[in-house]
C-alpha atoms as a PDB file:
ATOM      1  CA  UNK A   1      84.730 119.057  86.026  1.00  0.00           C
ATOM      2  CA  UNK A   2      84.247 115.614  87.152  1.00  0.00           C
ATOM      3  CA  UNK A   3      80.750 116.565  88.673  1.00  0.00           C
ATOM      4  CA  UNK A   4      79.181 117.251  85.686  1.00  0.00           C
ATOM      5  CA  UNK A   5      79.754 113.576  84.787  1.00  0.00           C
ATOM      6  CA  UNK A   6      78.937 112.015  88.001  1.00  0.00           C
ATOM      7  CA  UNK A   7      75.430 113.985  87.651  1.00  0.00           C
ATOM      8  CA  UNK A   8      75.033 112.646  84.697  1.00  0.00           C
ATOM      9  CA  UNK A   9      75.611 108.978  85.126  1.00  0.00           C
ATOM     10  CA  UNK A  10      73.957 109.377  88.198  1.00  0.00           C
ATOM     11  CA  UNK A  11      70.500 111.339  86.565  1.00  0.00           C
ATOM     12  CA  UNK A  12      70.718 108.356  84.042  1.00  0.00           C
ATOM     13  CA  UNK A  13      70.439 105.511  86.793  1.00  0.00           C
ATOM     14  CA  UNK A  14      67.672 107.434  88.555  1.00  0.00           C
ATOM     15  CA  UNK A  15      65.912 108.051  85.436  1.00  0.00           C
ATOM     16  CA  UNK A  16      65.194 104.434  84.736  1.00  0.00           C
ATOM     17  CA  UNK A  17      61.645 103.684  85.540  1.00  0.00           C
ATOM     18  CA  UNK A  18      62.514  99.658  85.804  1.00  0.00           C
ATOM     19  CA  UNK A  19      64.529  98.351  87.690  1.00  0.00           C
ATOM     20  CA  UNK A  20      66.328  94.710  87.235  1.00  0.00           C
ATOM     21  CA  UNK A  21      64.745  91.837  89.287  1.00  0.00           C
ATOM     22  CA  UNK A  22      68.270  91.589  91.198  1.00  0.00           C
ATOM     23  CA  UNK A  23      68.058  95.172  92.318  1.00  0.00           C
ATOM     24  CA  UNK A  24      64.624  95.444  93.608  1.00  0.00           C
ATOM     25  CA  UNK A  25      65.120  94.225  96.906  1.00  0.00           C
ATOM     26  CA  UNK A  26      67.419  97.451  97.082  1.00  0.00           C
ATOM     27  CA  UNK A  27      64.999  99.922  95.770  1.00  0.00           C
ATOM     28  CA  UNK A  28      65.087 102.087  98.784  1.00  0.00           C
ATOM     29  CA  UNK A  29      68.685 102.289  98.730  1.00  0.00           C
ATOM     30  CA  UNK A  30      68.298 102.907  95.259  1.00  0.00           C
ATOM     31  CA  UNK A  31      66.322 105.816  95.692  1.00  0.00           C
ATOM     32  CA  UNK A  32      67.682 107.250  98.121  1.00  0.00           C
ATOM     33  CA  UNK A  33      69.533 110.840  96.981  1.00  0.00           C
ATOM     34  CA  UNK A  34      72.340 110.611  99.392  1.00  0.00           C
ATOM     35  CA  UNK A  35      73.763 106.909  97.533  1.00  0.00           C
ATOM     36  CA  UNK A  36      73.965 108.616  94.188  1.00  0.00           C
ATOM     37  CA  UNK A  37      74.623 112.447  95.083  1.00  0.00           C
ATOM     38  CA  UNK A  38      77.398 114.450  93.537  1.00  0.00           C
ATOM     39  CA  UNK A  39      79.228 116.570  96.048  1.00  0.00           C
ATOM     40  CA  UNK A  40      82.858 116.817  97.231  1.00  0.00           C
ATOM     41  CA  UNK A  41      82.276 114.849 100.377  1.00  0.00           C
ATOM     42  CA  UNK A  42      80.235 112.403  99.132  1.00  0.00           C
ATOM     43  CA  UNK A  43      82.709 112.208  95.829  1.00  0.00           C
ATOM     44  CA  UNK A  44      86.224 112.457  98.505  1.00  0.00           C
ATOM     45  CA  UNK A  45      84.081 109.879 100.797  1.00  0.00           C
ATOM     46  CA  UNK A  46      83.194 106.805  98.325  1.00  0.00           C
ATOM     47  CA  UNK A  47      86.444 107.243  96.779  1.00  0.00           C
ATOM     48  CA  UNK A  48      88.280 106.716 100.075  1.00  0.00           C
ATOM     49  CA  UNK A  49      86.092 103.677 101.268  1.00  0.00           C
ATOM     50  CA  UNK A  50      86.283 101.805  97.908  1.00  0.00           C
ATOM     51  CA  UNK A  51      90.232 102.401  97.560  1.00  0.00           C
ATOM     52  CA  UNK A  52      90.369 101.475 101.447  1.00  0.00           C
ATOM     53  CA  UNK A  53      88.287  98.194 101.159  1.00  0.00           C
ATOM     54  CA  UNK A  54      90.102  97.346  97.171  1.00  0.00           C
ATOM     55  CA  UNK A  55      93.840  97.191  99.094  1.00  0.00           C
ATOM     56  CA  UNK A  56      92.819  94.615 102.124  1.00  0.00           C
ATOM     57  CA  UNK A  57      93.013  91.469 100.512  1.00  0.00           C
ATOM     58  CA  UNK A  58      89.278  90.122 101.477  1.00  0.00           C
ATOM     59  CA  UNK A  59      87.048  88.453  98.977  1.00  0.00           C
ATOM     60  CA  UNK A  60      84.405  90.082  98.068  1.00  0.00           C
ATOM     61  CA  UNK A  61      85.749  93.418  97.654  1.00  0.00           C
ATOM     62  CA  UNK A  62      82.617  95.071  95.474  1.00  0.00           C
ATOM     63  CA  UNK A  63      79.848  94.273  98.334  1.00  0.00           C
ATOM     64  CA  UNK A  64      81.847  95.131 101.119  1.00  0.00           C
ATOM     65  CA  UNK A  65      83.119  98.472  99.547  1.00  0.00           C
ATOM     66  CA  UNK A  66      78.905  98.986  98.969  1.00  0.00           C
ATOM     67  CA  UNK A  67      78.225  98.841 102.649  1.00  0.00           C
ATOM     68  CA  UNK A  68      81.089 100.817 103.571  1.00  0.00           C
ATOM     69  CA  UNK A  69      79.269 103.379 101.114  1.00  0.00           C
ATOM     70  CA  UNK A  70      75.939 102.821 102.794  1.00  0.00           C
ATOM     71  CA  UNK A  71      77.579 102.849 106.109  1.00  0.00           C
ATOM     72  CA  UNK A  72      79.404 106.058 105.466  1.00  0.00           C
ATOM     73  CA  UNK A  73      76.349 107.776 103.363  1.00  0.00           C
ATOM     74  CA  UNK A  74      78.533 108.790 100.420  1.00  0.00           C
ATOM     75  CA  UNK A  75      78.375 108.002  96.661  1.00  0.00           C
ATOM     76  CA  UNK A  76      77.786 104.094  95.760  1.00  0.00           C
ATOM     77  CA  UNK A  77      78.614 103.867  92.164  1.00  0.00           C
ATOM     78  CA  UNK A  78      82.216 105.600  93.082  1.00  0.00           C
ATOM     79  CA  UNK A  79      82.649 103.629  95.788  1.00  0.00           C
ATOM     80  CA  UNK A  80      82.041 100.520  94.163  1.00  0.00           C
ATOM     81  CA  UNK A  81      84.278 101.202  90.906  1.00  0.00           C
ATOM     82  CA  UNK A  82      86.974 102.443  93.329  1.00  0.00           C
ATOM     83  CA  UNK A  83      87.238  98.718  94.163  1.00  0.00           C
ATOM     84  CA  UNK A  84      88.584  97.751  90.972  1.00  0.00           C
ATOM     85  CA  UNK A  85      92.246  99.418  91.553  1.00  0.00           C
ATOM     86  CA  UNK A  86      93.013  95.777  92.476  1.00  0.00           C
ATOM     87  CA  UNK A  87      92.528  93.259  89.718  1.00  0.00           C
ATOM     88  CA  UNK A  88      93.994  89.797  88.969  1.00  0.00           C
ATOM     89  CA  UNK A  89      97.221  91.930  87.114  1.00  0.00           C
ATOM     90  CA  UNK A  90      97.643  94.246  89.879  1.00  0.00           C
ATOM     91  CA  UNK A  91      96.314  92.688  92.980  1.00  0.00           C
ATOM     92  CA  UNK A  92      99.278  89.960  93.570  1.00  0.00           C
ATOM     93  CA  UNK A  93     101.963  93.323  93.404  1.00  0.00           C
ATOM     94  CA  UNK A  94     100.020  95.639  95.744  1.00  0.00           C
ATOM     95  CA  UNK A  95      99.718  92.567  98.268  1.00  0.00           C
ATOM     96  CA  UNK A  96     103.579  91.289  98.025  1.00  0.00           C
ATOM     97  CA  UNK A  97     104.258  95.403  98.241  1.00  0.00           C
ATOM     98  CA  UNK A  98     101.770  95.070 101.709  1.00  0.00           C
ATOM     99  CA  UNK A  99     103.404  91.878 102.805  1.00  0.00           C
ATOM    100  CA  UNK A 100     107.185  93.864 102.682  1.00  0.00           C
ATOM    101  CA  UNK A 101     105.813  96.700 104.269  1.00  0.00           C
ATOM    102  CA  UNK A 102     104.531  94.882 107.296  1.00  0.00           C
ATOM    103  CA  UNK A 103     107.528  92.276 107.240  1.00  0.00           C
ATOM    104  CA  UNK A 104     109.736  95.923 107.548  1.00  0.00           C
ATOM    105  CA  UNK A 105     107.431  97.242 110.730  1.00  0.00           C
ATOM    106  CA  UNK A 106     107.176  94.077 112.262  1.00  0.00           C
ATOM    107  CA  UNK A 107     110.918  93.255 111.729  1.00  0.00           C
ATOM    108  CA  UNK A 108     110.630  89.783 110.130  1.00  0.00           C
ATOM    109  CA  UNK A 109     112.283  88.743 107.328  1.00  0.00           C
ATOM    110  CA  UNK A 110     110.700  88.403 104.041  1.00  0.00           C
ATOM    111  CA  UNK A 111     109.700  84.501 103.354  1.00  0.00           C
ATOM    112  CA  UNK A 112     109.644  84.264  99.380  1.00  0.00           C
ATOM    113  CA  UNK A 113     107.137  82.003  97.977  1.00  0.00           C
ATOM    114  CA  UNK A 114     105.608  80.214  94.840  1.00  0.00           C
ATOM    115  CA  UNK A 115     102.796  81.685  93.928  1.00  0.00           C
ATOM    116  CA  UNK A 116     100.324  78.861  92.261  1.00  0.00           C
ATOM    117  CA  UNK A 117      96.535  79.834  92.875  1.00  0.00           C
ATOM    118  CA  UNK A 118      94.713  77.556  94.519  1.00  0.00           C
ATOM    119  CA  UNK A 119      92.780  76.890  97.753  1.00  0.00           C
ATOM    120  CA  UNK A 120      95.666  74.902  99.156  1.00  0.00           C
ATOM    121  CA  UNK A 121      98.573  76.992  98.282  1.00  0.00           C
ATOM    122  CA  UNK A 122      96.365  79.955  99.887  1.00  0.00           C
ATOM    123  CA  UNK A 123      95.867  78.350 102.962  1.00  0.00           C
ATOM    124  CA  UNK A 124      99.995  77.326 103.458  1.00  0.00           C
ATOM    125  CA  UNK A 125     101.090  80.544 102.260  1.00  0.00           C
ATOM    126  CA  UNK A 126      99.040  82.484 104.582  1.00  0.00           C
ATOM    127  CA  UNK A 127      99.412  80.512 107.945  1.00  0.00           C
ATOM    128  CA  UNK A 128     102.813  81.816 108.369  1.00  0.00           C
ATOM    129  CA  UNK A 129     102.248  85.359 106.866  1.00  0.00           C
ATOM    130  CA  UNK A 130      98.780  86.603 107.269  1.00  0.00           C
ATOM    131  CA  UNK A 131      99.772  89.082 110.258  1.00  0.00           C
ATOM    132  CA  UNK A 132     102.544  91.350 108.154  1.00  0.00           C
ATOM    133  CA  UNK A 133      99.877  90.992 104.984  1.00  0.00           C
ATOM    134  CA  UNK A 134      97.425  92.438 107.038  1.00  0.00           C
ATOM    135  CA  UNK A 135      99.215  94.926 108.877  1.00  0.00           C
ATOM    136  CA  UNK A 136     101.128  96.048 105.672  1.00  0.00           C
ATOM    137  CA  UNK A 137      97.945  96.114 104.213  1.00  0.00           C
ATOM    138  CA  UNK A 138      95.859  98.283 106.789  1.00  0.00           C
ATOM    139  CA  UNK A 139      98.965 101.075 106.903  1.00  0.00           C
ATOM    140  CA  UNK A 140      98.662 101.359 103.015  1.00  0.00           C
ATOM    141  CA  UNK A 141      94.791 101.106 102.459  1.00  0.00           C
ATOM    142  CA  UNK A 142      94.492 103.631 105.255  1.00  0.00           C
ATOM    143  CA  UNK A 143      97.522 106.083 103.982  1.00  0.00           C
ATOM    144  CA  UNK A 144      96.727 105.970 100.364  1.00  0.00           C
ATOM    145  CA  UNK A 145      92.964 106.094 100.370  1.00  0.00           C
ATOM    146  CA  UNK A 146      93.370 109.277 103.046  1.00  0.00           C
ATOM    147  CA  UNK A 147      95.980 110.965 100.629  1.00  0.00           C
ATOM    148  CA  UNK A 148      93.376 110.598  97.570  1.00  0.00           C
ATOM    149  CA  UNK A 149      90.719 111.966  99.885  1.00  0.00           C
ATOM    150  CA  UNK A 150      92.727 114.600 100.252  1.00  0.00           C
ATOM    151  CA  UNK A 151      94.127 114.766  96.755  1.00  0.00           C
ATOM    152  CA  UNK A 152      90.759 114.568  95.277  1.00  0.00           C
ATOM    153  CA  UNK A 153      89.103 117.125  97.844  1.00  0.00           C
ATOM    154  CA  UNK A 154      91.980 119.909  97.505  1.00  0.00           C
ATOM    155  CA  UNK A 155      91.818 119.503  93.571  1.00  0.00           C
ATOM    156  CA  UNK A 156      87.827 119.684  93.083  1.00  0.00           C
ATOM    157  CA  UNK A 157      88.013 122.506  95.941  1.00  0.00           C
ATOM    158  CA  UNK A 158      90.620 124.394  93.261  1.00  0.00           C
ATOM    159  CA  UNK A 159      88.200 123.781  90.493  1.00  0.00           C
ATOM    160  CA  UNK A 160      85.337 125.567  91.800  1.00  0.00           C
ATOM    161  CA  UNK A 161      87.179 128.506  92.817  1.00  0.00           C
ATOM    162  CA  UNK A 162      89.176 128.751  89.428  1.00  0.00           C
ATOM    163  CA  UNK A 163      85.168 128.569  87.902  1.00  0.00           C
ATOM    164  CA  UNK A 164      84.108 131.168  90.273  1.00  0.00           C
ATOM    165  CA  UNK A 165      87.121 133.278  89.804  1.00  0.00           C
ATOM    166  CA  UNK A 166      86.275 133.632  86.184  1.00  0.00           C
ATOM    167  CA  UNK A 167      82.816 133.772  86.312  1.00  0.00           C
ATOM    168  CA  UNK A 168      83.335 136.612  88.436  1.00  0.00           C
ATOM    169  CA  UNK A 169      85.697 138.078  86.060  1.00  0.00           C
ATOM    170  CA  UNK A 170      82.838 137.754  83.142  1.00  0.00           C
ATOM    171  CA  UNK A 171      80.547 139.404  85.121  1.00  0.00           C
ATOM    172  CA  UNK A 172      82.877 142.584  86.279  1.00  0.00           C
ATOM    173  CA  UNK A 173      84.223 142.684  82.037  1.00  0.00           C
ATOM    174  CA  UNK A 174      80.423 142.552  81.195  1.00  0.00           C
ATOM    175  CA  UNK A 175      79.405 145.276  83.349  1.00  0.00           C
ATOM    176  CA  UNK A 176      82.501 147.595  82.664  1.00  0.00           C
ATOM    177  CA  UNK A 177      81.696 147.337  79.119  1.00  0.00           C
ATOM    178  CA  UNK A 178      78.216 148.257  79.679  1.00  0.00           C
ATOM    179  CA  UNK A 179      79.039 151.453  81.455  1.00  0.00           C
ATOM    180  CA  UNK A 180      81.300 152.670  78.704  1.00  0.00           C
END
């Protein structure tokens, strides 16, 4: 079961006595149970604000993702790992996927371009196609992080009844045995 890591990695992190100089202005936060619990909800909840904020091309994916997970009260550490769906190999895909999927809604055609990273080629390529990105972008962040909410949620609520199922089991075996 995925929870039984979680608690672990999380038990680890609150174990530590010292904290690094960079996270001591956060030491509340840090302490705090509800950033670093393992439940479904707060599980089902980081993972659908760090996959939400990791497909809207933004910089600085990581932090916001981290106050959508202190804004939200769920999980931190999931929420912020979440984020790294996108990366340099995948993020330039998922966003030209986004850009044909709001080109498609908002009926425009699709304007190919050269991709060549740099501050100036970002600021021509997006003057003419920011509004598709974005809307292309919001319909598939908010669609595919609510589907692995719901994924993710359905699966772990399977989990615990399969466990309780046989645990049950155990104990009716166990005590049938003892009566003969």
């Amino acid at each position: 079961m995925p929870r039984r890591f979680f608690r672990r990695v999380s038990n680890n992190y609150l174990q530590k006595q010292e904290q690094p100089w960079y996270l001591r202005p956060f030491s509340s936060v840090m302490a705090h149970p509800t950033f670093f619990s393992v439940s479904r909800r707060s599980i089902c909840g980081a993972l659908w604000a760090g996959l939400f904020v990791a497909l809207i091309p933004m910089p600085a994916q990581t932090v916001a993702a981290a106050f959508l997970a202190l804004l939200l009260r769920v999980n931190l550490p999931v929420a912020v790992v979440a984020v790294w769906v996108t990366n340099p190999i995948t993020m330039l895909p998922i966003f030209y996927f986004e850009y044909g999927l709001g080109c498609l809604i908002l009926d425009l055609p699709m304007q190919p371009f050269d991709i060549n990273l740099s501050w100036d080629w970002l600021a021509e390529e997006l003057q003419g196609k920011w509004k598709p990105l974005l809307l292309g972008s919001f319909i598939t962040a908010t669609v595919t992080a609510s589907l692995a909410y719901v994924a993710v949620s359905v699966t772990w609520r399977w989990l615990v009844t399969l466990r309780y199922r046989k645990r049950r089991q155990a104990g009716l075996t166990a005590r049938r045995d003892q009566s003969l």
